[in-house]
C-alpha atoms as a PDB file:
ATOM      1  CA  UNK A   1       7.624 -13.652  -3.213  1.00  0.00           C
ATOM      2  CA  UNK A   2       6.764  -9.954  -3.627  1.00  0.00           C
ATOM      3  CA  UNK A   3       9.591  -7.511  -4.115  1.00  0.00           C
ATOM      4  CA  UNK A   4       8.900  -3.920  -3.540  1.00  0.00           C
ATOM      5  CA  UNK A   5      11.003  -0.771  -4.858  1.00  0.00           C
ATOM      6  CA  UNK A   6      10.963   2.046  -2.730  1.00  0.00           C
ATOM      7  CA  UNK A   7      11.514   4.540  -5.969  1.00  0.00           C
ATOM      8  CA  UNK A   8      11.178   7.588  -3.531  1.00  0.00           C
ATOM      9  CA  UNK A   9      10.870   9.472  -0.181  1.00  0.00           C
ATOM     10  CA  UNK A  10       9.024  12.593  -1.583  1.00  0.00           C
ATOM     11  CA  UNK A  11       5.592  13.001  -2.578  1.00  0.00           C
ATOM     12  CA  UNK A  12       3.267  15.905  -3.922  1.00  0.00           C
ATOM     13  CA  UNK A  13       0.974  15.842  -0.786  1.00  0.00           C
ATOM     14  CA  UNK A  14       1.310  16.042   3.027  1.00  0.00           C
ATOM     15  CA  UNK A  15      -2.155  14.338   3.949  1.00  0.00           C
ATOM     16  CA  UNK A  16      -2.672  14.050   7.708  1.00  0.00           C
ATOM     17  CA  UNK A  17      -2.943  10.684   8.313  1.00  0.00           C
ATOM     18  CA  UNK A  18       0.557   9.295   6.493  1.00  0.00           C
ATOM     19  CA  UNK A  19       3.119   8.779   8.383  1.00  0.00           C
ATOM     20  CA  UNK A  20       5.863   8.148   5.348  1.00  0.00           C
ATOM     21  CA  UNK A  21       8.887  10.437   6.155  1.00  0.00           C
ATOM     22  CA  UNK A  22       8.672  12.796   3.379  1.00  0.00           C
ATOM     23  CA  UNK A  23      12.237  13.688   2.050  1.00  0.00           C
ATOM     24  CA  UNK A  24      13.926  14.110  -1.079  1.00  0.00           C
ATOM     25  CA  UNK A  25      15.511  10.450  -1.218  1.00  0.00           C
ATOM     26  CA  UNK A  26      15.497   8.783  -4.781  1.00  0.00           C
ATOM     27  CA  UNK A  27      16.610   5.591  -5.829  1.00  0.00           C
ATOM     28  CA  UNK A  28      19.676   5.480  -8.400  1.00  0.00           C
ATOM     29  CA  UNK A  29      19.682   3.328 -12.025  1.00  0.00           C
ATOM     30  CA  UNK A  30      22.901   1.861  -9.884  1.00  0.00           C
ATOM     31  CA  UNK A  31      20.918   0.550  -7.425  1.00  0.00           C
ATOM     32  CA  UNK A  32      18.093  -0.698  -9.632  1.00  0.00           C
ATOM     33  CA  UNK A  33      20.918  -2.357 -11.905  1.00  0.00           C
ATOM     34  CA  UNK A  34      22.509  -3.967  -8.874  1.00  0.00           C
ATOM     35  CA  UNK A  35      19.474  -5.418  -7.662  1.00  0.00           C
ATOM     36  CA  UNK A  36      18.762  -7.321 -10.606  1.00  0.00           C
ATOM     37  CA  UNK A  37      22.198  -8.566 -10.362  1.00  0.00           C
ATOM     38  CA  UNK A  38      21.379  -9.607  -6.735  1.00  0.00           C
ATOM     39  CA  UNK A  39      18.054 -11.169  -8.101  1.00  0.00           C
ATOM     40  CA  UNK A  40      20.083 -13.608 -10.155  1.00  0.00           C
ATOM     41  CA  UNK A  41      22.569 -14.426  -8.326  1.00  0.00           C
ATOM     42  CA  UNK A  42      20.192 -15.521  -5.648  1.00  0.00           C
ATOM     43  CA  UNK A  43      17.973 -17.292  -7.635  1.00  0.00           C
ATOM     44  CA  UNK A  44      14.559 -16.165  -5.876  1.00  0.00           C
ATOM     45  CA  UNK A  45      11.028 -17.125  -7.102  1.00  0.00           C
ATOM     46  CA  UNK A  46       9.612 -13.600  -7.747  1.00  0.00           C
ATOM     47  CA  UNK A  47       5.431 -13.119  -8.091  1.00  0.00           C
ATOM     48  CA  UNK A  48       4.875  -9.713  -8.143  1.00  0.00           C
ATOM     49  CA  UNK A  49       7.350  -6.527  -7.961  1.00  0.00           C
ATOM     50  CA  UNK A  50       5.596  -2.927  -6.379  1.00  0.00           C
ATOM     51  CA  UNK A  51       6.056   0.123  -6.696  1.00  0.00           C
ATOM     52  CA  UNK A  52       6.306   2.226  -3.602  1.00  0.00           C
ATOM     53  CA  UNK A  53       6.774   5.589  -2.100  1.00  0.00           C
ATOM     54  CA  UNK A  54       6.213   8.905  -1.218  1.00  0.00           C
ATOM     55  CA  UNK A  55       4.462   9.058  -4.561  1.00  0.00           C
ATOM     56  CA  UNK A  56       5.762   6.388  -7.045  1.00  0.00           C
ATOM     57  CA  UNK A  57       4.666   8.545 -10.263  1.00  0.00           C
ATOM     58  CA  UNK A  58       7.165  11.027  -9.000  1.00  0.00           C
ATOM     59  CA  UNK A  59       9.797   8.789 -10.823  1.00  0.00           C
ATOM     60  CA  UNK A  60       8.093   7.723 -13.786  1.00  0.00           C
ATOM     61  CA  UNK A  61      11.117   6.948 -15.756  1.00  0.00           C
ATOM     62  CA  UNK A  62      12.207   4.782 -13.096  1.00  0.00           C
ATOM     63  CA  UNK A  63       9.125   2.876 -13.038  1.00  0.00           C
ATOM     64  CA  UNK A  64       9.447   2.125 -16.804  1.00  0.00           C
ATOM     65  CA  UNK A  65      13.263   1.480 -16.926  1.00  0.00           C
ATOM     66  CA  UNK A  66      12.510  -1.264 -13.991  1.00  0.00           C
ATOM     67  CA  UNK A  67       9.380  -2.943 -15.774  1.00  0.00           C
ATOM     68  CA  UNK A  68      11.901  -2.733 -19.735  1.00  0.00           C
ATOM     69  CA  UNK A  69      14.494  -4.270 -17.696  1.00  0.00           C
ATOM     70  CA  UNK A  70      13.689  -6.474 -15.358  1.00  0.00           C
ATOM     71  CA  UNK A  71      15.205  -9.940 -15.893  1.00  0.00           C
ATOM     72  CA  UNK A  72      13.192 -11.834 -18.574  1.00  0.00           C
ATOM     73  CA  UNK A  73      12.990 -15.309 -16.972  1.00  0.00           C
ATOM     74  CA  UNK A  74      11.091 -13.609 -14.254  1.00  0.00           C
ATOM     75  CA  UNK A  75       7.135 -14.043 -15.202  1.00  0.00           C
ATOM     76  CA  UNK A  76       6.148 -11.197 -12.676  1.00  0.00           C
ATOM     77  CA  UNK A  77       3.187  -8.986 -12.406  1.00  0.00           C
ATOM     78  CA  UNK A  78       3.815  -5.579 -11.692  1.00  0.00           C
ATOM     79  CA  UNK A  79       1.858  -3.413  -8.844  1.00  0.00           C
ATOM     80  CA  UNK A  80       1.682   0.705  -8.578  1.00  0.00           C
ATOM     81  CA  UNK A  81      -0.518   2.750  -5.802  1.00  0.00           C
ATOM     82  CA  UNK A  82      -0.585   6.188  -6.511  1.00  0.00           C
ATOM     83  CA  UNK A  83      -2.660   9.769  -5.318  1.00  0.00           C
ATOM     84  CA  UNK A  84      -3.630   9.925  -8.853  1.00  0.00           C
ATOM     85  CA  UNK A  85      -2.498  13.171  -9.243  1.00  0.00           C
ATOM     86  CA  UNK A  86       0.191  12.532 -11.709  1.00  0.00           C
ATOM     87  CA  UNK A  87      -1.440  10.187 -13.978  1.00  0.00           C
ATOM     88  CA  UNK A  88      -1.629  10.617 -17.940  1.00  0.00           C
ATOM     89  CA  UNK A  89      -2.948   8.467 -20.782  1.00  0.00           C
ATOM     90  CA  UNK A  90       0.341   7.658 -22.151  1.00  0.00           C
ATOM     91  CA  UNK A  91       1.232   5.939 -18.327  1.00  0.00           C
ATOM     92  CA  UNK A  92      -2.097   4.411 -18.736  1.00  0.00           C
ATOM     93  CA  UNK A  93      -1.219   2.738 -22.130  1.00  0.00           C
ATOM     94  CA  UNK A  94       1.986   1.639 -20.873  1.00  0.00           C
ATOM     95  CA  UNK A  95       0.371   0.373 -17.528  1.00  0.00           C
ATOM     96  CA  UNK A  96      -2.352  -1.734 -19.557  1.00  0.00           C
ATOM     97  CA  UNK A  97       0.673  -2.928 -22.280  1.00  0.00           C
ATOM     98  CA  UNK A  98       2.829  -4.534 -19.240  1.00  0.00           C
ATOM     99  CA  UNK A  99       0.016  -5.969 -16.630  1.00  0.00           C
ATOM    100  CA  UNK A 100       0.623  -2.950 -14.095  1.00  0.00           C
ATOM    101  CA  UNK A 101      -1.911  -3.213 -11.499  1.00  0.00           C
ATOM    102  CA  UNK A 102      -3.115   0.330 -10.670  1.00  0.00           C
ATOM    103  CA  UNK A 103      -4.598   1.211  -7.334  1.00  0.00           C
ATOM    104  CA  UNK A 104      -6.019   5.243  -6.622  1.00  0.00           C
ATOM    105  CA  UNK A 105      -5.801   5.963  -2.797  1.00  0.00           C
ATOM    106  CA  UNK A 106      -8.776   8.082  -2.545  1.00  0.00           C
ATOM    107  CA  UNK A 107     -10.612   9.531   0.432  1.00  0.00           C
ATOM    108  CA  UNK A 108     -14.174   9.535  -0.489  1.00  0.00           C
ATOM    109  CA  UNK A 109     -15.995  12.561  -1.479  1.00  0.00           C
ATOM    110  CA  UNK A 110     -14.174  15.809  -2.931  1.00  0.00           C
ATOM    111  CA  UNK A 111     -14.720  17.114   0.694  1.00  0.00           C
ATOM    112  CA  UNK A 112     -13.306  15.390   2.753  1.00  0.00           C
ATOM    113  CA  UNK A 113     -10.233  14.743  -0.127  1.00  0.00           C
ATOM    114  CA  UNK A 114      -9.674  18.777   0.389  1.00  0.00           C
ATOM    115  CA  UNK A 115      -9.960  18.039   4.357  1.00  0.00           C
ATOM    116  CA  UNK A 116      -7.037  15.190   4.725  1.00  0.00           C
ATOM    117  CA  UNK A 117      -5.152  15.789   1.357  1.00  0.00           C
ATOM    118  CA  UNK A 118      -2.897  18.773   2.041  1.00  0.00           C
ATOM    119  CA  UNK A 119      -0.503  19.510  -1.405  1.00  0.00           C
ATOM    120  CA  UNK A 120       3.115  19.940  -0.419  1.00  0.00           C
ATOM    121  CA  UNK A 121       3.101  22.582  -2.933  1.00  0.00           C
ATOM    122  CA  UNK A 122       0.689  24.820  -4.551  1.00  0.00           C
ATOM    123  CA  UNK A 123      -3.286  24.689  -4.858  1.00  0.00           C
ATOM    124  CA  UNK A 124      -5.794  21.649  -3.477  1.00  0.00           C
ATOM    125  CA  UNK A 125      -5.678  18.340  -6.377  1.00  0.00           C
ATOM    126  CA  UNK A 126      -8.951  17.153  -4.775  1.00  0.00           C
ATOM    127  CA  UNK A 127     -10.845  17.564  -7.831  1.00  0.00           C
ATOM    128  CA  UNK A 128      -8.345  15.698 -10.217  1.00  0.00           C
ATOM    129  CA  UNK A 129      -8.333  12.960  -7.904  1.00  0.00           C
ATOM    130  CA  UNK A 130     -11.746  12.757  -8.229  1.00  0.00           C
ATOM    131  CA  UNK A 131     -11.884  13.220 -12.284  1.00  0.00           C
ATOM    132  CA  UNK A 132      -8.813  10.638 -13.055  1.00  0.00           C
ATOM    133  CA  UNK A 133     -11.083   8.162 -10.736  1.00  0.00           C
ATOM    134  CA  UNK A 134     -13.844   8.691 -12.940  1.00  0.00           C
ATOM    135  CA  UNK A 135     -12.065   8.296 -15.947  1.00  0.00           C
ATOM    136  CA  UNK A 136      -9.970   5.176 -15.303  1.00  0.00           C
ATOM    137  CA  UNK A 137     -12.333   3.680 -13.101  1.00  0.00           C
ATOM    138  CA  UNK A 138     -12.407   0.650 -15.465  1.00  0.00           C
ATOM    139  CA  UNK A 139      -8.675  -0.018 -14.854  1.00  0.00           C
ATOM    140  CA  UNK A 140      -8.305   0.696 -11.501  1.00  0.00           C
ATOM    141  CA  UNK A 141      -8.211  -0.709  -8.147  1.00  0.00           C
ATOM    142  CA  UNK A 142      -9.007   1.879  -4.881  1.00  0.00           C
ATOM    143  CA  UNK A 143      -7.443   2.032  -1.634  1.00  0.00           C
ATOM    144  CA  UNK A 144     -10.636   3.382   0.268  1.00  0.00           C
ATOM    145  CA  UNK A 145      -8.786   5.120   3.244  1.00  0.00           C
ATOM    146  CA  UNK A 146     -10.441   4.979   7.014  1.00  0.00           C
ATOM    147  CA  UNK A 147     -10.069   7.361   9.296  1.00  0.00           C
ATOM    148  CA  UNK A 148     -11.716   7.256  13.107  1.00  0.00           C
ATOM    149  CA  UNK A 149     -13.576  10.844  12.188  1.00  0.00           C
ATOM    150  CA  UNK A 150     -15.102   9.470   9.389  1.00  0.00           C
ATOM    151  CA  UNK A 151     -15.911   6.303   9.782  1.00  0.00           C
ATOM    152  CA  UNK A 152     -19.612   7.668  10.685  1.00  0.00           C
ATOM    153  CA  UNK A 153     -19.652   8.283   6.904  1.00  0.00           C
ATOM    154  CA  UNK A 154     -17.955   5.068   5.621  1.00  0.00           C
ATOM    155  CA  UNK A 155     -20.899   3.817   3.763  1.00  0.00           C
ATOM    156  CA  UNK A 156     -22.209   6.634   2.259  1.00  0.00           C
ATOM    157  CA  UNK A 157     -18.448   7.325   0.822  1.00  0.00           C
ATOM    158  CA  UNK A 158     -18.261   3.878  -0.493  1.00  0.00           C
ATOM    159  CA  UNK A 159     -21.320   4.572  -2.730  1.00  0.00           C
ATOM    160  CA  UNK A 160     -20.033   8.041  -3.771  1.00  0.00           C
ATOM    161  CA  UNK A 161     -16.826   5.880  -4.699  1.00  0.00           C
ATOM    162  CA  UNK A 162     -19.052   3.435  -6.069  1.00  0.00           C
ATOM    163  CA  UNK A 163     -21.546   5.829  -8.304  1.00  0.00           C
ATOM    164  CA  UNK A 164     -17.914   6.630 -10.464  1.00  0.00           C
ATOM    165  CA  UNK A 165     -17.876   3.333 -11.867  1.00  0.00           C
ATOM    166  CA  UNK A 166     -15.473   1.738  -9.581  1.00  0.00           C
ATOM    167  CA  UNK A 167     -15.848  -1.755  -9.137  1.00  0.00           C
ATOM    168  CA  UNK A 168     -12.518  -3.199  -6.780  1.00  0.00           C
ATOM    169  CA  UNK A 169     -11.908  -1.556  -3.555  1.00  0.00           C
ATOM    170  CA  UNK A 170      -9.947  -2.049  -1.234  1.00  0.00           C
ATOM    171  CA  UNK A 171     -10.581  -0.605   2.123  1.00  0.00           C
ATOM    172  CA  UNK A 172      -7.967   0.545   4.569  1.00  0.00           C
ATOM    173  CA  UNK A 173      -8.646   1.537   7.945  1.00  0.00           C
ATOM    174  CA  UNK A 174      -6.251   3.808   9.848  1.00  0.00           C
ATOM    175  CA  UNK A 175      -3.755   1.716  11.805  1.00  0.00           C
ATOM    176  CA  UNK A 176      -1.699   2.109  14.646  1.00  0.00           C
ATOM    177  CA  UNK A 177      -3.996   5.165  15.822  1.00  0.00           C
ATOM    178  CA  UNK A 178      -6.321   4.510  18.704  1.00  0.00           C
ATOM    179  CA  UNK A 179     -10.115   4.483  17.901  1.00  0.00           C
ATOM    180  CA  UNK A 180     -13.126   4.402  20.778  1.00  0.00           C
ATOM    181  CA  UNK A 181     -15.292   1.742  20.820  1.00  0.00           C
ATOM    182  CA  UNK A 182     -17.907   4.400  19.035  1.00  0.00           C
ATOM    183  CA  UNK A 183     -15.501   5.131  16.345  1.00  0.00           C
ATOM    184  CA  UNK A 184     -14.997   0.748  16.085  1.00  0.00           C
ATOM    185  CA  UNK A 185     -19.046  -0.153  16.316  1.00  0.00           C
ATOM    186  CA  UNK A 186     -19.340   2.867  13.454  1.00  0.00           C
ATOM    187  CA  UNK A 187     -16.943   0.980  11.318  1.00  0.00           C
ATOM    188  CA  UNK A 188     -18.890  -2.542  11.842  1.00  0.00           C
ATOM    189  CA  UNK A 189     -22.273  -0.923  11.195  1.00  0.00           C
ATOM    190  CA  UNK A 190     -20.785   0.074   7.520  1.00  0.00           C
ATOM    191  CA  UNK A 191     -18.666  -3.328   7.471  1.00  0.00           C
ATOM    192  CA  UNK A 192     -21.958  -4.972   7.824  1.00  0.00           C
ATOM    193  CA  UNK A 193     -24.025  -2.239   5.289  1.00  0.00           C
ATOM    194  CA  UNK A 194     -21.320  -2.972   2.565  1.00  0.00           C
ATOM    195  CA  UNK A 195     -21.479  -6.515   2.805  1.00  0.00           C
ATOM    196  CA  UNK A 196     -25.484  -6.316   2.520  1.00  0.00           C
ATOM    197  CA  UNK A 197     -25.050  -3.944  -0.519  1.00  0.00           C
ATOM    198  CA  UNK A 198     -22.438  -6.843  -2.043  1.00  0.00           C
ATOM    199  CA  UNK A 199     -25.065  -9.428  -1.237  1.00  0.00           C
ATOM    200  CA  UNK A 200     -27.839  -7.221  -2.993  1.00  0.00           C
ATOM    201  CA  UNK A 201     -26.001  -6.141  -6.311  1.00  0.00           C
ATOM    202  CA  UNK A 202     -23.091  -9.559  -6.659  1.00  0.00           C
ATOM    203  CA  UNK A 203     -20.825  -6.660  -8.747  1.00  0.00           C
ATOM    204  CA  UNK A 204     -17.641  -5.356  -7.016  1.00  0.00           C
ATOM    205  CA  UNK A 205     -14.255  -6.484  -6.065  1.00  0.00           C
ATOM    206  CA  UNK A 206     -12.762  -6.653  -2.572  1.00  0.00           C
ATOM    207  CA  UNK A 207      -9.243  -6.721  -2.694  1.00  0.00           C
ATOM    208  CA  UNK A 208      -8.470  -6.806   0.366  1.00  0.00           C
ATOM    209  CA  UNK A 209      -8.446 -10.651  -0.428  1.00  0.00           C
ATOM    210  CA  UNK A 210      -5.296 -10.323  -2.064  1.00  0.00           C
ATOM    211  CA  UNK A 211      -3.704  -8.186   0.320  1.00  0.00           C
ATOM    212  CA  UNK A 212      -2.961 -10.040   3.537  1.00  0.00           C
ATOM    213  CA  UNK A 213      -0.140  -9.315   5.470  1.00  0.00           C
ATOM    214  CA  UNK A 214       1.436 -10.927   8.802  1.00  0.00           C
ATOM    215  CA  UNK A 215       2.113  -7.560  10.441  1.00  0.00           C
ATOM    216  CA  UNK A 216      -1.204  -5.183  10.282  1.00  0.00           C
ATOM    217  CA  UNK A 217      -1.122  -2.317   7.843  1.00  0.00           C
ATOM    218  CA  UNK A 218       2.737  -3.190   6.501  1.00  0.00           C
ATOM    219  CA  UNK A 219       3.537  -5.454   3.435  1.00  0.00           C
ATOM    220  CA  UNK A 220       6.201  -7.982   3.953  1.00  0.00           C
ATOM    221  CA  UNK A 221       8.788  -8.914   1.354  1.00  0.00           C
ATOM    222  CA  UNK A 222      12.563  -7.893  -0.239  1.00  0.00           C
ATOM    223  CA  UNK A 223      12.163  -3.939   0.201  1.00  0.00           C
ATOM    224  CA  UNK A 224      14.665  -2.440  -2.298  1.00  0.00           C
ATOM    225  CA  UNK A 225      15.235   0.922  -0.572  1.00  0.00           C
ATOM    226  CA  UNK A 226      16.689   4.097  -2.430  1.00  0.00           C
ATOM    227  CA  UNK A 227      19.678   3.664  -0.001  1.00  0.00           C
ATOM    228  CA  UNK A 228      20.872   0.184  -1.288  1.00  0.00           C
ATOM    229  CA  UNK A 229      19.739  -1.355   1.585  1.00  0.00           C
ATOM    230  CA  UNK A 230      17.285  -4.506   1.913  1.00  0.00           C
ATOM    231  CA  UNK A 231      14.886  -4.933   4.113  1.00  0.00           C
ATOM    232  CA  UNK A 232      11.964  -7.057   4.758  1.00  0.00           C
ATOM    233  CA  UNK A 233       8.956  -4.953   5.533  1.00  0.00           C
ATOM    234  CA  UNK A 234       7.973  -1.137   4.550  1.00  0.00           C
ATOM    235  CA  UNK A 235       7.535  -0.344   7.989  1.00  0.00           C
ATOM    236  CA  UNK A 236      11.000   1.659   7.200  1.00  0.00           C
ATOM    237  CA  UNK A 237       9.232   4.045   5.455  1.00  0.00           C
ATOM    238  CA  UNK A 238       7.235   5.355   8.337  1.00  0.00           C
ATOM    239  CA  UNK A 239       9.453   8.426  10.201  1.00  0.00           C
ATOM    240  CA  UNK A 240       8.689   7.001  13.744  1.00  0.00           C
ATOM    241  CA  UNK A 241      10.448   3.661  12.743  1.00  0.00           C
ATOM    242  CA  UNK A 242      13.956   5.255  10.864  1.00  0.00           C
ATOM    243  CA  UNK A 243      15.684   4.812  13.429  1.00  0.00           C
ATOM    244  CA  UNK A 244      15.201   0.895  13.618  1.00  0.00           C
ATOM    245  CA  UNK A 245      15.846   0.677   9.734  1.00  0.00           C
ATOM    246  CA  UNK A 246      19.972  -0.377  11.278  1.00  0.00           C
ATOM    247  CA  UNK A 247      18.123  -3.077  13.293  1.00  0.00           C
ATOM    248  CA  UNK A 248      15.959  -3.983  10.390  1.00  0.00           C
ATOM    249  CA  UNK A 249      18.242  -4.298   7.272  1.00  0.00           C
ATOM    250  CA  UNK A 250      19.007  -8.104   6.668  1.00  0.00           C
ATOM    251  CA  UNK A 251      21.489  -7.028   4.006  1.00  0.00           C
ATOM    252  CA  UNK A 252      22.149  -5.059   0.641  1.00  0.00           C
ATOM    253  CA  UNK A 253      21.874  -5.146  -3.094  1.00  0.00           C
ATOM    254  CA  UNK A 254      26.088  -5.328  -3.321  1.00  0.00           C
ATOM    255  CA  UNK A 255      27.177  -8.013  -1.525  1.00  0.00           C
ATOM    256  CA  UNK A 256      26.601 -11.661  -1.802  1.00  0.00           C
ATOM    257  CA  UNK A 257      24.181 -13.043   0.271  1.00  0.00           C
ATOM    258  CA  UNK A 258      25.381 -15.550   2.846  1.00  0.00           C
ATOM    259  CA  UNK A 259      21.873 -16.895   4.618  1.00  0.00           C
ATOM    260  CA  UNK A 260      18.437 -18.005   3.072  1.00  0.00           C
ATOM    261  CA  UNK A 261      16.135 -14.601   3.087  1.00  0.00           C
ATOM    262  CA  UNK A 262      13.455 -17.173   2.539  1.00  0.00           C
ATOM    263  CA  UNK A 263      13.892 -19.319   5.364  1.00  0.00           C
ATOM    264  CA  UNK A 264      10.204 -19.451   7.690  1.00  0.00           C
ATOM    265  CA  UNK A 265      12.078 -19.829  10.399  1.00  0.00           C
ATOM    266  CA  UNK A 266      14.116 -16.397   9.033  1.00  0.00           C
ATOM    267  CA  UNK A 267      10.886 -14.688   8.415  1.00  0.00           C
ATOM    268  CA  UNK A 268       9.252 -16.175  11.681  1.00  0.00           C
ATOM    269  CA  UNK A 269      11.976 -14.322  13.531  1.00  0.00           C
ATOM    270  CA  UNK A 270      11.597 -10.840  11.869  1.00  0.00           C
ATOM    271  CA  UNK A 271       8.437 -10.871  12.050  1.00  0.00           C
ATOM    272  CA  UNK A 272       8.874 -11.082  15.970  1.00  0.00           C
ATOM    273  CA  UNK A 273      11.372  -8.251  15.833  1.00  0.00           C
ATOM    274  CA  UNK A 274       9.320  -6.192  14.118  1.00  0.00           C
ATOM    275  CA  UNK A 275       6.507  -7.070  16.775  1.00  0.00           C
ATOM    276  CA  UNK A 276       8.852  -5.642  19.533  1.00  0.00           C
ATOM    277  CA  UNK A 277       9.388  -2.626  17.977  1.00  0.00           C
ATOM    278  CA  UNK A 278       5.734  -1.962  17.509  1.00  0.00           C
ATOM    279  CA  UNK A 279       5.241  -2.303  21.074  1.00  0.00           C
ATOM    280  CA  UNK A 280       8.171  -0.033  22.121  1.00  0.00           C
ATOM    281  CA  UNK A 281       7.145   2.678  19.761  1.00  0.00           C
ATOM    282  CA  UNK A 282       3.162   2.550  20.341  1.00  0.00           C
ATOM    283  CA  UNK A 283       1.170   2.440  24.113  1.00  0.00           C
ATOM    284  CA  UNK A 284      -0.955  -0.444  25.153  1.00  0.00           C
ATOM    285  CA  UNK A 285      -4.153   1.111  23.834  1.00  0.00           C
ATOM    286  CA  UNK A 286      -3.541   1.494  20.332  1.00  0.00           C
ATOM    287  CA  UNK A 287      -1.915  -1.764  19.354  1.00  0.00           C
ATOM    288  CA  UNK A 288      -5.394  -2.937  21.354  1.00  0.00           C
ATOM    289  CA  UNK A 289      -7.198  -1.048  18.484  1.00  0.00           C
ATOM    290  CA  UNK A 290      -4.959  -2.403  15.881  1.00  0.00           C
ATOM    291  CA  UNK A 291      -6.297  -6.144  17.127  1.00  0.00           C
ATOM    292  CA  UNK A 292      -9.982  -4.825  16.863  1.00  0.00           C
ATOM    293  CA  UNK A 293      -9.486  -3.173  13.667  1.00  0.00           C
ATOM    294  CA  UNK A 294      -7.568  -6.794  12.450  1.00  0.00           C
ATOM    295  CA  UNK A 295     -10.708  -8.644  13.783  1.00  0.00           C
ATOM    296  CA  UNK A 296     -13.349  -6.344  12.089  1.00  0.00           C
ATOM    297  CA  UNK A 297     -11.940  -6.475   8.625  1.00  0.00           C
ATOM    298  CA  UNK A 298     -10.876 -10.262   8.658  1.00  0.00           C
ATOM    299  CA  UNK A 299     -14.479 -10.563   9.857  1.00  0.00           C
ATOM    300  CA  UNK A 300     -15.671  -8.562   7.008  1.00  0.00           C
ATOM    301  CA  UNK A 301     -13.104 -10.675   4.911  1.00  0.00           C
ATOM    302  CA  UNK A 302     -14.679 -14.264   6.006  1.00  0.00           C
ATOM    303  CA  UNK A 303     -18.218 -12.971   4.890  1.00  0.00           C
ATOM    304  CA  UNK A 304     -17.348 -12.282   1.522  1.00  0.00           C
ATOM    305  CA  UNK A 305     -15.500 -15.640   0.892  1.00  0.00           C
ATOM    306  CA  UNK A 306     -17.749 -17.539   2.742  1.00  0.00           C
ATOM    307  CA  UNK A 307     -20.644 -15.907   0.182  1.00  0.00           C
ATOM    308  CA  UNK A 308     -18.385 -16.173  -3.038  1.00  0.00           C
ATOM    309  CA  UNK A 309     -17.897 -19.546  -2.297  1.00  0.00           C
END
């Protein structure tokens, strides 16, 4: 099971296509305390614990006091993705002394990083990005973000991304936006051009393996939010789905917990919920692209096992 700390609402950027509700909402060393408490008393088989946000790096400290903490008869992994921005070498040592996976969301090309990445505060980071991805391109995974508009260029990025040493990607099309059937037969063209390239050179990652999730786009698993609350997807972060986060807490880090958060048929059921909400909050057409964008990049997904196999 993966359990995922949301350490804060605030990050350094405003980039146009993230829908997280940006606010100044930070988890508490109560909280964290608590939930190992809750962790023990219940007795769950933890895998891997994230680290999400707004930015996670925001709360460094946190991040550290969690991973020195965390209840030794737990063999976890531990799992950050960041803008970069606020990386150092002395988070990089302590990342590669305690098995942190790192992942860099990056949007291709300095470019079109100064296009989507808008700083909450102060000058354009696009650069840094750009330099702390060529630096710690050995130790890092990337998030390879999708938009509709540039899809047309979704090759030619992922060989930009590819020429600074980076050798795992992940790539992450825009969800829960509608794209045209131009903007879709783009994306398979450069599906289809990547997976050619892979066949060619045999020497990069696609993590997207790892990364499959029941409901498109959001991971599932105990949420930890800064609030206390628990929850069992990140779809609470986004600011079109706060007002569902009453309707989608199963319980808290305080109180005992009465009913098996494990339970498939539990999980079956949320996921359902969750399902309904998606199709109050979004129109016909765009949970239709969501299916197509599913379909291209499990698609994508079967070629490369099929050839590693």
């Amino acid at each position: 099971m993966n359990i995922i700390y949301i350490l804060t609402y605030d990050c350094n950027f405003r980039c146009k296509y993230c829908d997280v509700y940006k606010h100044n909402n930070n988890i508490s060393i109560d909280v964290i305390n608590q939930s190992f408490i809750f962790f023990e008393r219940n007795n769950f088989l933890i895998n891997k614990i994230k680290f999400f946000g707004g930015e996670p790096l925001l709360k460094k400290d946190f991040i550290k006091f969690i991973i020195n903490n965390f209840p030794k008869k737990y063999n976890t992994n531990f799992y950050i993705t960041t803008n970069s921005t606020l990386i150092d070498n002395d988070f990089m040592i302590f990342a590669r002394e305690n098995n942190i996976e790192i992942t860099f969301s990056i949007d291709w090309d300095l470019d079109t990083n100064r296009e989507n990445r808008i700083l909450a505060h102060g000058d354009n980071l696009s650069e840094q990005i750009i330099n702390n991805t060529k630096i710690y391109s050995n130790f890092v995974k990337i998030n390879q973000v999708i938009t509709p508009k540039n899809s047309i260029n979704f090759f030619k990025n992922f060989t930009y991304i590819y020429d600074l040493w980076v050798r795992k990607f992940n790539f992450l099309p825009a969800y829960y936006i509608k794209w045209t059937k131009n903007w879709l037969v783009n994306l398979k063209k450069w599906f289809d051009e990547i997976y050619d390239f892979y066949k060619k050179w045999n020497d990069f990652e696609l993590i997207n393996l790892e990364n499959y999730s029941d409901i498109s786009f959001f991971n599932l698993g105990i949420i930890i939010d800064t609030d206390w609350n628990i929850y069992w997807t990140n779809l609470i972060l986004s600011w079109k789905f706060k007002k569902y986060k009453k309707d989608l807490k199963i319980w808290d880090v305080f109180n005992w917990l009465i009913f098996d958060i494990q339970n498939n048929v539990f999980i079956k059921d949320y996921i359902n919920k969750i399902s309904s909400i998606l199709e109050i909050e979004y129109n016909k057409s765009v949970l239709v692209s969501v299916k197509y964008i599913d379909l291209l990049l499990n698609n994508f997904c079967n070629e490369f096992k099929t050839h590693r196999n």
